[in-house]
C-alpha atoms as a PDB file:
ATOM      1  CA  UNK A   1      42.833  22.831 113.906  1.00  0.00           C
ATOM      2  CA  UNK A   2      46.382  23.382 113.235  1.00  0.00           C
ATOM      3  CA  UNK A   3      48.288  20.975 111.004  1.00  0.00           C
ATOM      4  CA  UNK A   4      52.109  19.716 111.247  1.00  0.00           C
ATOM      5  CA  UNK A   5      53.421  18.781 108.118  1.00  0.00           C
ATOM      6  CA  UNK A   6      56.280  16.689 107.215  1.00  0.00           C
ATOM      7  CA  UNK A   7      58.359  15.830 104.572  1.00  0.00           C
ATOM      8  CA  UNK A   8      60.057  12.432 104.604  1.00  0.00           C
ATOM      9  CA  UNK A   9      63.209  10.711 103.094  1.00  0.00           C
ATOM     10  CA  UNK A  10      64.964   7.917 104.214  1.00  0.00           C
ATOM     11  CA  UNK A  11      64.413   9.120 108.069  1.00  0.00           C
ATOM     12  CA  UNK A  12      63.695   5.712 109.746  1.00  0.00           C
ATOM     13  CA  UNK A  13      66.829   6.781 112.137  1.00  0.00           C
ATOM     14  CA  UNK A  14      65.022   9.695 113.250  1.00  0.00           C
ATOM     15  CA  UNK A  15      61.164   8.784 113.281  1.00  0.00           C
ATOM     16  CA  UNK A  16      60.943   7.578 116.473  1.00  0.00           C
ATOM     17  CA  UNK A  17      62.480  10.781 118.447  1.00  0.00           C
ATOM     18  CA  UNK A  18      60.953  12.855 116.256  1.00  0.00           C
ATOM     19  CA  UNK A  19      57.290  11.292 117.132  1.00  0.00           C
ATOM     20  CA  UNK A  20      57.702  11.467 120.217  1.00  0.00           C
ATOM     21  CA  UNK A  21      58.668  14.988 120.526  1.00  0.00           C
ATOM     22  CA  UNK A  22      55.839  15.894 117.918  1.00  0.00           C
ATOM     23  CA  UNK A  23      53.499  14.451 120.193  1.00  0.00           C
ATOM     24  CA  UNK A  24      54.288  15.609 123.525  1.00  0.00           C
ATOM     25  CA  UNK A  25      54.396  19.543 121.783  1.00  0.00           C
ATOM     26  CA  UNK A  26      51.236  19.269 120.619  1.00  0.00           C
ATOM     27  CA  UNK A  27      49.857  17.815 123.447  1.00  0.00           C
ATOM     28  CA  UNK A  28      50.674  20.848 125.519  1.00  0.00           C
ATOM     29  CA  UNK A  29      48.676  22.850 122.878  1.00  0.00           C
ATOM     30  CA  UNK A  30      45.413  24.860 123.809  1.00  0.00           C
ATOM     31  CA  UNK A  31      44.628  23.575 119.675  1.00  0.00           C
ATOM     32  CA  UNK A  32      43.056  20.374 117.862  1.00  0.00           C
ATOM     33  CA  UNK A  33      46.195  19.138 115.990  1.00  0.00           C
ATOM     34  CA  UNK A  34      47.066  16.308 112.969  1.00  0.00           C
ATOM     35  CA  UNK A  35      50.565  15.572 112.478  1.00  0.00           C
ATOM     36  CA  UNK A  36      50.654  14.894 108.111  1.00  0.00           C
ATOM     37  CA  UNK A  37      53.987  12.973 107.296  1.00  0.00           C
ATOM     38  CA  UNK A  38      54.684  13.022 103.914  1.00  0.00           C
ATOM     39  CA  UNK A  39      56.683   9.935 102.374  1.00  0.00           C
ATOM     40  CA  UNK A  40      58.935  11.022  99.601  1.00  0.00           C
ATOM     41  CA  UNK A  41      59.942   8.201  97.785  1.00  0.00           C
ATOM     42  CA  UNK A  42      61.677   6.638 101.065  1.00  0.00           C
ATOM     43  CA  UNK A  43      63.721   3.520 100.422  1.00  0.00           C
ATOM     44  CA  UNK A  44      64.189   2.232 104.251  1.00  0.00           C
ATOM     45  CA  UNK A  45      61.842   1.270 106.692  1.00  0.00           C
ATOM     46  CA  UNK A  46      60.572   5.270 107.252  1.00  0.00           C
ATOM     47  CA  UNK A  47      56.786   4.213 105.820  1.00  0.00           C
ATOM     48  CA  UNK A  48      56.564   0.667 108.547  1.00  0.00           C
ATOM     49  CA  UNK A  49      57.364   2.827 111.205  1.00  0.00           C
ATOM     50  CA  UNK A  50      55.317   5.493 110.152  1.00  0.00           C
ATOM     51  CA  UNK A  51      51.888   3.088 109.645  1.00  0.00           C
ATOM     52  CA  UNK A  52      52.761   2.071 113.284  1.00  0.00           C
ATOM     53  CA  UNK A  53      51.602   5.463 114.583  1.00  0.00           C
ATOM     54  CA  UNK A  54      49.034   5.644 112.137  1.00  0.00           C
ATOM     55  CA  UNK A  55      47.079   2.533 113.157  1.00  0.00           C
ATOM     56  CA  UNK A  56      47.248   3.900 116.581  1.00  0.00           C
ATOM     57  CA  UNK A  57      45.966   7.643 116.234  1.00  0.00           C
ATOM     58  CA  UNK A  58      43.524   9.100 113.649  1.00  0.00           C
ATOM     59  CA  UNK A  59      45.295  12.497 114.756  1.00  0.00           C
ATOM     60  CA  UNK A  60      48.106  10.730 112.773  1.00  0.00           C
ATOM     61  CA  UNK A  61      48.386  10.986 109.084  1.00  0.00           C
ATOM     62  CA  UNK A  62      50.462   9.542 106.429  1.00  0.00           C
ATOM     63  CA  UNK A  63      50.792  10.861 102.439  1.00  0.00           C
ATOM     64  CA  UNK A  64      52.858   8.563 100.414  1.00  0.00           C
ATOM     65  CA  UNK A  65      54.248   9.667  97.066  1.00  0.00           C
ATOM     66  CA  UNK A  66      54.756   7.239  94.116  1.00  0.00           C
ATOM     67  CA  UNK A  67      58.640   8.137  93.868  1.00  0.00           C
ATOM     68  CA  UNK A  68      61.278  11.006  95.324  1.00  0.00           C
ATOM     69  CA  UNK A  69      59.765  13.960  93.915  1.00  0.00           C
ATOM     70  CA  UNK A  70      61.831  16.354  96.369  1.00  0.00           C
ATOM     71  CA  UNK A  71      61.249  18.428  99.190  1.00  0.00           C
ATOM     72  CA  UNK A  72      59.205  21.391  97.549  1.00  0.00           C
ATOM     73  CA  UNK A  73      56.972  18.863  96.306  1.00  0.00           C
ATOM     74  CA  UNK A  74      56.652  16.833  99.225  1.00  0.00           C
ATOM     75  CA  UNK A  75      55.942  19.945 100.836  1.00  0.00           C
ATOM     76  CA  UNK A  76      53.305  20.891  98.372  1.00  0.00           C
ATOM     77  CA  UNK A  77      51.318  17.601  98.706  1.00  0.00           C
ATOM     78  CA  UNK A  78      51.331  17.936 102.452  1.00  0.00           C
ATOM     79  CA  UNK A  79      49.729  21.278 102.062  1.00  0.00           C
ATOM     80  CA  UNK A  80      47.178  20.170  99.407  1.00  0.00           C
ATOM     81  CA  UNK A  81      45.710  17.533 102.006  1.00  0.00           C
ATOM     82  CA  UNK A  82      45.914  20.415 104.593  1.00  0.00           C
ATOM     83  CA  UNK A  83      42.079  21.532 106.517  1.00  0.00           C
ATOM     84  CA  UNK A  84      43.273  22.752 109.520  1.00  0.00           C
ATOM     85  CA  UNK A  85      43.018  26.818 110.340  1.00  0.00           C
ATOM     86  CA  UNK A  86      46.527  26.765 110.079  1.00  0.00           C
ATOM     87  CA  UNK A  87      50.039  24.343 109.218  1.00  0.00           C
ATOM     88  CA  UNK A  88      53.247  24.158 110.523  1.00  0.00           C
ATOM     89  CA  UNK A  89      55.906  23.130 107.813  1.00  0.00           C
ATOM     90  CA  UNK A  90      59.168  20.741 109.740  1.00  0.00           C
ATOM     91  CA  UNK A  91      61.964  19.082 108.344  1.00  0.00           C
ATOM     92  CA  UNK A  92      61.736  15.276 109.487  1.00  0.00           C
ATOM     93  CA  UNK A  93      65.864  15.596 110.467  1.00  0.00           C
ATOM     94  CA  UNK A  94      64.698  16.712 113.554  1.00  0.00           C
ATOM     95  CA  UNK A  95      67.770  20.047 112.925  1.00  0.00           C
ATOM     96  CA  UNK A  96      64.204  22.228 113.395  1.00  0.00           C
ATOM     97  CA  UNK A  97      63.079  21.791 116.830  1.00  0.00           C
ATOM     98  CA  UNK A  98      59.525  20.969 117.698  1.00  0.00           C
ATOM     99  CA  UNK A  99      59.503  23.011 120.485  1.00  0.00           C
ATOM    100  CA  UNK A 100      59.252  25.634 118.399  1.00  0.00           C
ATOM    101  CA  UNK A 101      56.190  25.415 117.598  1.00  0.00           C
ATOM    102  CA  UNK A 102      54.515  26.821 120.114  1.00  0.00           C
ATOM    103  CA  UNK A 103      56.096  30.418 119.761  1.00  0.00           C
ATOM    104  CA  UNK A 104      55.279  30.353 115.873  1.00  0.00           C
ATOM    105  CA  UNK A 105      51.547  29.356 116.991  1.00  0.00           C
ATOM    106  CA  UNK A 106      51.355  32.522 119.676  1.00  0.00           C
ATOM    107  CA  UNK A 107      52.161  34.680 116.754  1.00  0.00           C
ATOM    108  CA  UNK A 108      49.373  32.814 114.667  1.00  0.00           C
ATOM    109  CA  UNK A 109      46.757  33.945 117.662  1.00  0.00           C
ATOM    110  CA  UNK A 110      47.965  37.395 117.461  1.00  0.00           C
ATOM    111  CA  UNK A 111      47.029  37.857 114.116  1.00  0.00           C
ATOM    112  CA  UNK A 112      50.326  36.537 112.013  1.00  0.00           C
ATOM    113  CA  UNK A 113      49.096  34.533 108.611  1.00  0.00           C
ATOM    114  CA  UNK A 114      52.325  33.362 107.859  1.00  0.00           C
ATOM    115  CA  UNK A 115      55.450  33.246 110.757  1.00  0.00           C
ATOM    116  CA  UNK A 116      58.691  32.418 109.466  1.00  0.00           C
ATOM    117  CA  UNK A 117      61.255  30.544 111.393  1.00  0.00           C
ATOM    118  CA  UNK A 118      64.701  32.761 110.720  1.00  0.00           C
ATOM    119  CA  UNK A 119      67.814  30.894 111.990  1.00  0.00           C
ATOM    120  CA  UNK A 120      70.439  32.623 114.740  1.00  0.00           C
ATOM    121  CA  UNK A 121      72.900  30.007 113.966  1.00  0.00           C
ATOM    122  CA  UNK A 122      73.474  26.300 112.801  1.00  0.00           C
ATOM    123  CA  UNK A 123      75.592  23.468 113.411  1.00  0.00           C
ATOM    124  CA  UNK A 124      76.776  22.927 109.534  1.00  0.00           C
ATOM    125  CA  UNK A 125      80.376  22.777 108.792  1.00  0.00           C
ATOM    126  CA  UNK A 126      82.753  22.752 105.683  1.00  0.00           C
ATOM    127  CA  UNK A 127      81.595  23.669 101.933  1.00  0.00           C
ATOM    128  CA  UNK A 128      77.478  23.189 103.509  1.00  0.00           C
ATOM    129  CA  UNK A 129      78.364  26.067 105.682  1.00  0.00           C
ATOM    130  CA  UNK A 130      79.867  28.252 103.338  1.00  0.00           C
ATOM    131  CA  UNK A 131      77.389  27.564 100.401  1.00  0.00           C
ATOM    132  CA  UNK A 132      74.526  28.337 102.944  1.00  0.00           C
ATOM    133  CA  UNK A 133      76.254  31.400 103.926  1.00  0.00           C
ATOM    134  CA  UNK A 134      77.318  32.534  99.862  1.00  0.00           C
ATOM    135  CA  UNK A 135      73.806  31.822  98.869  1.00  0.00           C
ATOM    136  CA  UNK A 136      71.810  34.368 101.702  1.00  0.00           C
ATOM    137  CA  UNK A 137      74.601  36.716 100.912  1.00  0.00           C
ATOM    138  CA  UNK A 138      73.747  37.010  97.176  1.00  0.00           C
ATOM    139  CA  UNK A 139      70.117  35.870  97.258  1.00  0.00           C
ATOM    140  CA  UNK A 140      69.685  39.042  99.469  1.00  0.00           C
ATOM    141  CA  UNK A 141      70.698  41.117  96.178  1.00  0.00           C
ATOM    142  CA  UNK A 142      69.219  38.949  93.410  1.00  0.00           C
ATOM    143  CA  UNK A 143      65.717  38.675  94.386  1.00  0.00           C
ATOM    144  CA  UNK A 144      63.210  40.867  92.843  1.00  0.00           C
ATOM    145  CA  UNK A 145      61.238  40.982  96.336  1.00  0.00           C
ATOM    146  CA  UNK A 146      62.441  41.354  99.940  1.00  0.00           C
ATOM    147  CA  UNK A 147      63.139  37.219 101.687  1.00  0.00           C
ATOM    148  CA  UNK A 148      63.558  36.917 104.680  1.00  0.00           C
ATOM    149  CA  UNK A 149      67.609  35.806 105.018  1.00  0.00           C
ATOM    150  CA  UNK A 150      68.840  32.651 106.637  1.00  0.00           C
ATOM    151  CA  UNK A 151      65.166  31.239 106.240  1.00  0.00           C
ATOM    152  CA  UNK A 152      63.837  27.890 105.370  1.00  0.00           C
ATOM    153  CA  UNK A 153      60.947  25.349 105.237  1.00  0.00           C
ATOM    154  CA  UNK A 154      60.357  25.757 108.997  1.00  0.00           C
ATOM    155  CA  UNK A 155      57.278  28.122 109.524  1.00  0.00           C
ATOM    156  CA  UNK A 156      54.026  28.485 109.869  1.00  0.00           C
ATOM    157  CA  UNK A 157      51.278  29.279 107.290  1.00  0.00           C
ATOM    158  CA  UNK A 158      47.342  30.447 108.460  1.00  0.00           C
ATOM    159  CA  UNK A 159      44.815  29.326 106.057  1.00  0.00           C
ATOM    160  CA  UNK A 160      44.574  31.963 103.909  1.00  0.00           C
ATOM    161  CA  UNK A 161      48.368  31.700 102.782  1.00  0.00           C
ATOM    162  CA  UNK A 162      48.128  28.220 102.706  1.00  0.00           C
ATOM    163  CA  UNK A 163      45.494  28.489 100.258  1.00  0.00           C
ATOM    164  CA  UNK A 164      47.268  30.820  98.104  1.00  0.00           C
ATOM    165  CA  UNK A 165      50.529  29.075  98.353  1.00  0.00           C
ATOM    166  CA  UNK A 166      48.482  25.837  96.434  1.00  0.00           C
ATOM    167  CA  UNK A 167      46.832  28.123  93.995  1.00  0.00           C
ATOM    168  CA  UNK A 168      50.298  29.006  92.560  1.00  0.00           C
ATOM    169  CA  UNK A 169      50.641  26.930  89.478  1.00  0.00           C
ATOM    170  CA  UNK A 170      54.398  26.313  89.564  1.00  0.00           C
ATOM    171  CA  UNK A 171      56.484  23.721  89.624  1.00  0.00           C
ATOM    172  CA  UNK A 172      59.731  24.949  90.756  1.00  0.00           C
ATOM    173  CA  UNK A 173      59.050  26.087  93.815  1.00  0.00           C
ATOM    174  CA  UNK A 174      61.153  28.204  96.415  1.00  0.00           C
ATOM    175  CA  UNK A 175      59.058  28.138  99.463  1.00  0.00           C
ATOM    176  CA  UNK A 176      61.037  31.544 101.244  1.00  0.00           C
ATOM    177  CA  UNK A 177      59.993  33.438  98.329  1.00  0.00           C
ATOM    178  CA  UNK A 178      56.221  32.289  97.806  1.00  0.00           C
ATOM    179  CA  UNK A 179      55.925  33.022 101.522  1.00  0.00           C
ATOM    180  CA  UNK A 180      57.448  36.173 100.495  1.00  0.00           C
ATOM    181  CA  UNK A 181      55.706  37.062  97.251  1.00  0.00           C
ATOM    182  CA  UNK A 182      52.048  36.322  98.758  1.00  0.00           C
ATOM    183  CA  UNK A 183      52.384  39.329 101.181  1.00  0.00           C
ATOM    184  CA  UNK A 184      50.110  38.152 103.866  1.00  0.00           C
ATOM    185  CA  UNK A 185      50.499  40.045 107.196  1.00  0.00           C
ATOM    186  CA  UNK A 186      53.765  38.417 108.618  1.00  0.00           C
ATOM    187  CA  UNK A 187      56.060  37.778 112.186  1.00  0.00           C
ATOM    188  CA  UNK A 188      59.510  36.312 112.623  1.00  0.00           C
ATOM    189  CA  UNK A 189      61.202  34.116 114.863  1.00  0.00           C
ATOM    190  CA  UNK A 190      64.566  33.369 115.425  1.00  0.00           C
ATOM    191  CA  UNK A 191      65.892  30.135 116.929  1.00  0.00           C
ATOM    192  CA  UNK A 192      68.978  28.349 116.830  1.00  0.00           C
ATOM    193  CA  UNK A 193      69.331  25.137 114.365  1.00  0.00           C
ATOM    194  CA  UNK A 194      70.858  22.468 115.698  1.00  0.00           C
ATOM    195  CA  UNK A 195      72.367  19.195 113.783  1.00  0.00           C
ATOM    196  CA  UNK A 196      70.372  16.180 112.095  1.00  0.00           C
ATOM    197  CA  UNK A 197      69.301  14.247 115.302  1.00  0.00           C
ATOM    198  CA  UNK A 198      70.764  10.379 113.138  1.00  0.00           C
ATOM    199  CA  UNK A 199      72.392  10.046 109.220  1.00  0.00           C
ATOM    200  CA  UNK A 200      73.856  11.910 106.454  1.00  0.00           C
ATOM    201  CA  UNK A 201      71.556  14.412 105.147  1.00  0.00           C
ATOM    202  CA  UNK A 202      69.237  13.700 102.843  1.00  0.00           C
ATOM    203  CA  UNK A 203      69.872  16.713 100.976  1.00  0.00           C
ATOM    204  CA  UNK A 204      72.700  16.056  98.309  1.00  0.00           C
ATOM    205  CA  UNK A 205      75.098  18.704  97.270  1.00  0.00           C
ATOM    206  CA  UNK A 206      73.441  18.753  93.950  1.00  0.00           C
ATOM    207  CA  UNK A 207      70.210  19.043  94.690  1.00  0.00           C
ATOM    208  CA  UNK A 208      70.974  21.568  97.395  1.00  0.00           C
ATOM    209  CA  UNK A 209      72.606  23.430  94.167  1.00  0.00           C
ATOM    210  CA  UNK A 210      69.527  22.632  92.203  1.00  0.00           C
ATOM    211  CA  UNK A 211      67.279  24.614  94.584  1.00  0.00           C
ATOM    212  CA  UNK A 212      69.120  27.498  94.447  1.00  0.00           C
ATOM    213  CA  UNK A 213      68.689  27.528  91.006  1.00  0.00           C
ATOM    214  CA  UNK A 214      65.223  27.537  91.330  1.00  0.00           C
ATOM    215  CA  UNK A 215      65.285  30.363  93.895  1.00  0.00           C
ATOM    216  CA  UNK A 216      67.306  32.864  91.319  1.00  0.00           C
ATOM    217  CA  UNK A 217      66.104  31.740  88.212  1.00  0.00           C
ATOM    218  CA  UNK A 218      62.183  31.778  89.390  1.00  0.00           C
ATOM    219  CA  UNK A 219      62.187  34.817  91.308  1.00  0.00           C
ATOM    220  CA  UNK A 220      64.512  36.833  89.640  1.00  0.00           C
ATOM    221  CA  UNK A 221      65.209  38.523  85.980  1.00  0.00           C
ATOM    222  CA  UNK A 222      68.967  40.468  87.880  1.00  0.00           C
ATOM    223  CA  UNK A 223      70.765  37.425  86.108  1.00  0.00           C
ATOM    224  CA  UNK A 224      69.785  38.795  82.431  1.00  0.00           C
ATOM    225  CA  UNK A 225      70.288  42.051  83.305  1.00  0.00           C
ATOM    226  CA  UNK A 226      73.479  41.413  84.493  1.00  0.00           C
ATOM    227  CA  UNK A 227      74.634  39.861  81.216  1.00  0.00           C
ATOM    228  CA  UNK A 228      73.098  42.648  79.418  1.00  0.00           C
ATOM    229  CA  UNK A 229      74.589  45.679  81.561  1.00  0.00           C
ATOM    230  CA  UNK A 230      78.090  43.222  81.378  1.00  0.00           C
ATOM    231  CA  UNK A 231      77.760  43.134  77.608  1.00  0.00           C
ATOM    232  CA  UNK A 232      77.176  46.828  77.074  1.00  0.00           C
ATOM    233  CA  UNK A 233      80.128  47.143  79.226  1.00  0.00           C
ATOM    234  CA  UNK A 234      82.265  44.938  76.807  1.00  0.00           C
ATOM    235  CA  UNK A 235      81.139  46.559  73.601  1.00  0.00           C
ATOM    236  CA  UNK A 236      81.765  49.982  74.923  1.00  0.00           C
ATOM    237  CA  UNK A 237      85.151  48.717  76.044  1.00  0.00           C
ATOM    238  CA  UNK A 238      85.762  46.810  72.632  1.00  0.00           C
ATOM    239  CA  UNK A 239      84.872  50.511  70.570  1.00  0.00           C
ATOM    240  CA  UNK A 240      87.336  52.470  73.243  1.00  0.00           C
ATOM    241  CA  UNK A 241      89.633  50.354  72.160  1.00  0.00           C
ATOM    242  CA  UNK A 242      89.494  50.536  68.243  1.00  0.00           C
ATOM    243  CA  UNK A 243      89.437  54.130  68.754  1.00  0.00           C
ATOM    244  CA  UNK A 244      92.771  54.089  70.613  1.00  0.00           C
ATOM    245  CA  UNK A 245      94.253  51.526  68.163  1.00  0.00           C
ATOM    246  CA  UNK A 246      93.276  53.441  65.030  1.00  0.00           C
ATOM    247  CA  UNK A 247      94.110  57.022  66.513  1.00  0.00           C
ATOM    248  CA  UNK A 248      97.711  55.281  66.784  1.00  0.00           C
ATOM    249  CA  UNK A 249      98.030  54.600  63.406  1.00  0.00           C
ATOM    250  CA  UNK A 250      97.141  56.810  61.777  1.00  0.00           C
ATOM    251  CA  UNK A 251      99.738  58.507  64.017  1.00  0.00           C
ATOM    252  CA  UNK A 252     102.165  56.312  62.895  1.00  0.00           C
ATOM    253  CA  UNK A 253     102.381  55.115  66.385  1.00  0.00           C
ATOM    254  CA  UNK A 254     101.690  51.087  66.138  1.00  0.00           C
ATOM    255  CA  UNK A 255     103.479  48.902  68.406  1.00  0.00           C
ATOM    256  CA  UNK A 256     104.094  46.043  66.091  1.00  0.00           C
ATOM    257  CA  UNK A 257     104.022  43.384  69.031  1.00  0.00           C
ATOM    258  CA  UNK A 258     100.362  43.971  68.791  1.00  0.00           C
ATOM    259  CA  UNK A 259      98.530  41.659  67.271  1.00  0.00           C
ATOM    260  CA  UNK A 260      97.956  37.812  67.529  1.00  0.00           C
ATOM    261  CA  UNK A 261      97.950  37.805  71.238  1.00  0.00           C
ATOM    262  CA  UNK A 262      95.267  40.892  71.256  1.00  0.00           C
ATOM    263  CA  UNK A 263      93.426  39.200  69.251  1.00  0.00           C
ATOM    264  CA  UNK A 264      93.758  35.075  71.032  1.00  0.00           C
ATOM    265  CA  UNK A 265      92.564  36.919  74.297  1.00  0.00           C
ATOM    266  CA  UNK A 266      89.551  39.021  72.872  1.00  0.00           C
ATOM    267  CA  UNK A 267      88.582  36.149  70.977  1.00  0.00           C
ATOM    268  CA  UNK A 268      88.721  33.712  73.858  1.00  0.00           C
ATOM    269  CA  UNK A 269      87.321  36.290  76.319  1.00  0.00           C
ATOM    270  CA  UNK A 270      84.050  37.059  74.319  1.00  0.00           C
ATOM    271  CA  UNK A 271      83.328  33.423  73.195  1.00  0.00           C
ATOM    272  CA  UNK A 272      83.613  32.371  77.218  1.00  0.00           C
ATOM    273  CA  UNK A 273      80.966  35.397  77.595  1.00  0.00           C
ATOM    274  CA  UNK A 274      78.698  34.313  74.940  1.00  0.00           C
ATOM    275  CA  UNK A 275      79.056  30.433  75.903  1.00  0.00           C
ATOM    276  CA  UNK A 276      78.261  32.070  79.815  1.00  0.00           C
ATOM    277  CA  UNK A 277      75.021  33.844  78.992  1.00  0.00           C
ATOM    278  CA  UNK A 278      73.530  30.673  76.174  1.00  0.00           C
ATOM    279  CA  UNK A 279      74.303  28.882  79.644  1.00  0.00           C
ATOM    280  CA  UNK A 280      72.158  31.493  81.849  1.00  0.00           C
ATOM    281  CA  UNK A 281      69.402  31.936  78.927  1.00  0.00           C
ATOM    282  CA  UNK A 282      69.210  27.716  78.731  1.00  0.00           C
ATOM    283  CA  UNK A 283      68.394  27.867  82.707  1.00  0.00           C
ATOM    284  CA  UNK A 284      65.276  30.405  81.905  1.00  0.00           C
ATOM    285  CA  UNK A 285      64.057  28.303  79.250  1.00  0.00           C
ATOM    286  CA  UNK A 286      64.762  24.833  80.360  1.00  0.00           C
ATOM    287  CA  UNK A 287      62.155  26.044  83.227  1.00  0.00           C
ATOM    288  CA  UNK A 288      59.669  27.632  81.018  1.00  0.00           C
ATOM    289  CA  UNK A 289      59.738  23.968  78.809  1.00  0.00           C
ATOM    290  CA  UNK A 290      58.733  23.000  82.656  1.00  0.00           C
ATOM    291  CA  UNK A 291      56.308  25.336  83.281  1.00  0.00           C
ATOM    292  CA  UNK A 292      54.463  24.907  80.257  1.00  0.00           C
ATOM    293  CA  UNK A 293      53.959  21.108  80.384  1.00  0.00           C
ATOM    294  CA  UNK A 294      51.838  21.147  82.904  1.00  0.00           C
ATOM    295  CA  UNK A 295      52.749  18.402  84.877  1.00  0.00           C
ATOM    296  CA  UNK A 296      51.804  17.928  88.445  1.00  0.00           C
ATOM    297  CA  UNK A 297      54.684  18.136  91.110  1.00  0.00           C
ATOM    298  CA  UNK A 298      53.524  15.310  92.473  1.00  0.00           C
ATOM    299  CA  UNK A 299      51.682  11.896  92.332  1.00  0.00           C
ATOM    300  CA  UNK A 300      50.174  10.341  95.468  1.00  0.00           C
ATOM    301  CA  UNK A 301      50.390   6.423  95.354  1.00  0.00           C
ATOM    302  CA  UNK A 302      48.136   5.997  99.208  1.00  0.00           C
ATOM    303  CA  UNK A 303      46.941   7.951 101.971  1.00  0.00           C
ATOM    304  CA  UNK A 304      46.111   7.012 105.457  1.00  0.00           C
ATOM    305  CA  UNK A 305      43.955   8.614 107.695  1.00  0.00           C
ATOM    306  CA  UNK A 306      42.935  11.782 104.988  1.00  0.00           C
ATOM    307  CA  UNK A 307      40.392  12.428 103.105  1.00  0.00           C
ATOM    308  CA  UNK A 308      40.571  13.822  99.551  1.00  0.00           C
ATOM    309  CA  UNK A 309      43.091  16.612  99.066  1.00  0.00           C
ATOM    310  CA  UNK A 310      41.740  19.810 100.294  1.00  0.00           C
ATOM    311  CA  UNK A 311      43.592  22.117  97.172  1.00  0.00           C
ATOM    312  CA  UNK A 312      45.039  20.278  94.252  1.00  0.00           C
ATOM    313  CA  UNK A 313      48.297  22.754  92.786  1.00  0.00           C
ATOM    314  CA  UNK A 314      49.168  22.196  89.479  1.00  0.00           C
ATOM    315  CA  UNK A 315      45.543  22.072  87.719  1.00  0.00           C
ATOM    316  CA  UNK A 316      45.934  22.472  84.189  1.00  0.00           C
END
């Protein structure tokens, strides 16, 4: 049995093409398949259209969340209510083709638990396309573990990593990294992303920035060490300095234009520093006041065509 799952938003533009698709690649499967969409909060007519396939095919399922929860979560609920032998995770935008599937499922068969969808190129443009590219670049240096680069949601995950992926008790979630951090026996693809099939994406620039957040600050301590290493740095520079200053006078070599603008630029220089790395220590703790309240990611108002959730994340 091998389970697609995807994560909806506001994709009524798309659902039909996308359905269609969906169907006629897993048709052409040697497999048993279920197609899980996963409603996230929608706010157009994504669910209606949705329930129309439904009703019509028990190979058709539907998850609908009580509110927007995000993708990650979305994501995780689809895998919670996931019994197939295996799941493939696709963005409902339709800029992850379907017909990709079947390559990701050959490398299933050979003995792959998790095969990750890496991308050769992509149709973005403007700040997207250069906040994509800034992020890979420095990700590739920040995380504590070896990702995968120019990776996303798009991949498939055998049983055994799906189950492991659900026992993580997180709530910020990154999914490159858990696929990275479980270290099942792994393949790669590559494939070329194309652009969102109808709409503007339903991925705002400040979420976008919110989740890669999340990927730093839960997969990484570099940030801390950073400020630490940049601090040392500053202090050793700061007692250079006095040294110099005081081996002057008492040389009787002062400069006497030395003084209040010395002192404006240290002063402003280390309180921007200190205000910098309250800023960077707030981001670790604001997710460990997450983390420790236990909440579920998300809360699932209906299902259609499921039974009860395979894995439940998040148990407290």
């Amino acid at each position: 049995m091998l389970n697609i799952i995807i994560p909806l938003f506001n994709e009524a533009a798309t659902i039909a093409e996308l359905h269609g698709r969906l169907v006629k690649v897993c048709t052409a499967l040697n497999v048993p398949w279920q197609i899980i969409y996963v409603d996230d909060g929608s706010m157009d007519t994504t669910v209606a259209q949705v329930l129309e396939y439904v009703e019509g095919e028990q190979r058709v399922a539907l998850v609908q969340l009580s509110r927007n929860f995000g993708q990650q979560a979305a994501i995780s609920a689809g895998l919670s209510h996931a019994r197939g032998d295996a799941a493939v995770l696709l963005d409902g935008d339709l800029q992850d083709p379907p017909e990709v599937i079947p390559e990701l499922v050959s490398k299933w068969q050979a003995g792959a638990q998790i095969v990750v969808a890496q991308r050769r190129s992509r149709k973005d443009s403007g700040i997207r396309k250069l906040g994509f590219s800034l992020f890979h670049r420095i990700y590739k240096y920040l995380a504590d573990f070896k990702v995968v680069p120019h990776t996303g949601t798009f991949c498939l995950l055998g049983r055994e990593a799906i189950d492991a992926i659900c026992d993580l008790p997180e709530s910020h979630r990154f999914l490159p990294a858990l696929r990275s951090w479980v270290g099942m026996p792994s393949e790669t693809i590559q494939y070329d992303r194309g652009q969102r099939f109808a709409g503007p994406p339903s991925q705002s620039l400040r979420r976008l920035i919110g989740y890669a957040g999340d990927a730093v600050f839960s997969f990484s301590l570099k940030p801390l060490r950073l400020m630490t290493a940049t601090g040392c740095c500053i202090c050793t520079g700061s007692f250079l300095a006095a040294c110099w200053f005081v081996g002057k006078r008492l040389l009787g070599q002062e400069d006497a234009a030395i003084g209040f603008t010395t002192l404006v630029c240290a002063v402003v220089g280390l309180g921007g520093f200190q205000l910098i790395g309250l800023g960077l220590i707030g981001e670790y703790i604001g997710r460990i006041y997450e983390e420790v309240k236990r909440r579920p990611q998300f809360v699932v108002q209906r299902t259609h065509n499921l039974a009860s959730p395979h894995r439940i994340s998040q148990q407290p």
